[in-house]
Protein backbone atom coordinates (compact mmCIF):
# COMPACT_ATOMS: atom_id res chain seq x y z
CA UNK A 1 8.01 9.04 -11.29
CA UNK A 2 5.75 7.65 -8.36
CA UNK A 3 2.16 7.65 -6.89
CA UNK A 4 0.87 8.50 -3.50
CA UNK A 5 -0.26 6.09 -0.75
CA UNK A 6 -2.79 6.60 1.76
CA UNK A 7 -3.50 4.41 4.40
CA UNK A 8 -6.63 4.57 6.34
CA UNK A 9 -7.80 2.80 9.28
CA UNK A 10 -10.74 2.94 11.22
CA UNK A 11 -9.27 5.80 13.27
CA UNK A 12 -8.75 7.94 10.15
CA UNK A 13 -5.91 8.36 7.94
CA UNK A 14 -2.55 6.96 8.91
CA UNK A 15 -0.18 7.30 6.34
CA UNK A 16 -0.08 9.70 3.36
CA UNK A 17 3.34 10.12 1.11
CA UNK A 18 4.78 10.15 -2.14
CA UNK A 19 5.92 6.52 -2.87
CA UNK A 20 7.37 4.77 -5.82
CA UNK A 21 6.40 1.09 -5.79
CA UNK A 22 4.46 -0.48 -3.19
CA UNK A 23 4.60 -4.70 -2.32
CA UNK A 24 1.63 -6.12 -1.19
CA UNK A 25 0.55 -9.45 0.32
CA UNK A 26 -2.77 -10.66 -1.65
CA UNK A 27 -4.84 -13.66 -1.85
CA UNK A 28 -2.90 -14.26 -4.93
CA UNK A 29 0.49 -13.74 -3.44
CA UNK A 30 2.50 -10.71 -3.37
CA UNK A 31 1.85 -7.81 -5.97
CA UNK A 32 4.21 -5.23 -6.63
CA UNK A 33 2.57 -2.09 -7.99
CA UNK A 34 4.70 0.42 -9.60
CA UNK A 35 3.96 4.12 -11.63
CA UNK A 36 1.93 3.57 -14.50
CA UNK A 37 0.14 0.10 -13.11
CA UNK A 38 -2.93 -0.63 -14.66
CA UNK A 39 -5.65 -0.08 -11.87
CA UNK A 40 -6.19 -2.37 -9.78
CA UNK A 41 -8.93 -3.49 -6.64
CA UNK A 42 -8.05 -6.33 -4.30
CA UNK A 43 -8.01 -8.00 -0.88
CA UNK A 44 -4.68 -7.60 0.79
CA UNK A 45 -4.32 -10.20 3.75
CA UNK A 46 -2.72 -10.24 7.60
CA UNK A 47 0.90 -9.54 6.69
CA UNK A 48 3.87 -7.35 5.54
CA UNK A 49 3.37 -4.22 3.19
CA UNK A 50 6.68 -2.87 1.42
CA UNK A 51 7.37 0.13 0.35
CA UNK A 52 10.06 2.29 -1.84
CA UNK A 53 9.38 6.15 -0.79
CA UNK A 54 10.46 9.03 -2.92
CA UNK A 55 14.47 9.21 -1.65
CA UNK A 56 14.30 5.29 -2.98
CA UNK A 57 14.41 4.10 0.97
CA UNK A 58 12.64 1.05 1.86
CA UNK A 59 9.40 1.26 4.87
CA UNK A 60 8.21 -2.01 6.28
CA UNK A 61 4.72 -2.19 7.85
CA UNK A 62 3.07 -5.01 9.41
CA UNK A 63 -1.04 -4.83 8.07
CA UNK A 64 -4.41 -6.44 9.18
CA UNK A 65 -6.30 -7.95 6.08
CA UNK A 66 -8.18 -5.47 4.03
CA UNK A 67 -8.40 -3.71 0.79
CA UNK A 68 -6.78 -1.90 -1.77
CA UNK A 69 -7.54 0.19 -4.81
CA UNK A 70 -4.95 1.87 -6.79
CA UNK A 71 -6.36 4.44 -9.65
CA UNK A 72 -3.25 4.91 -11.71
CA UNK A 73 -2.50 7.94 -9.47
CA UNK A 74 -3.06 6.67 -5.92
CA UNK A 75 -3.05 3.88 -3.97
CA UNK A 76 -5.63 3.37 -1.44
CA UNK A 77 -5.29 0.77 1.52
CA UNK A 78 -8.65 0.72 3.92
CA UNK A 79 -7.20 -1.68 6.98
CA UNK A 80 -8.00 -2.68 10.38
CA UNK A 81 -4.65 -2.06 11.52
CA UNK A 82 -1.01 -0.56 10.48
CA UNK A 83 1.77 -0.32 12.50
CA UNK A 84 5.50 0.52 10.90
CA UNK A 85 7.98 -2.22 11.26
């Protein structure tokens, strides 16, 4: 079971796939949000973004400071920047 992630930056939509957790950095530290996670709104900082995509593999991507909102079914990331690892 998993949730899709969409990434958007000011050039449009980056990244859009079927993922099953997703680590980010916060102003709280990191959170790891997995199927099923309460929703959730918060500030993701400058920094590393980890994902697990649907064959289980892991996808590193360095992120500019930003925000995310995950709705139980998606996870949203608005950002300045993404580049993969």
């Amino acid at each position: 079971m998993g949730y899709s992630i969409i990434i958007t930056t000011p050039d449009g939509k980056q990244f859009d796939e079927y993922i099953n957790s997703a680590v980010l950095p916060t102003i709280c530290g990191k959170i790891t949000i997995l199927s099923n996670h309460e929703p959730i709104i918060g500030v993701i900082l400058n920094g590393e973004t980890k994902i697990h995509d649907a064959k289980n593999s892991i996808v590193n991507f360095k992120n500019a400071s930003g925000i995310y909102n995950f709705t139980g079914e998606k996870l949203y990331i608005f950002t300045n920047f993404f580049e993969f690892k």
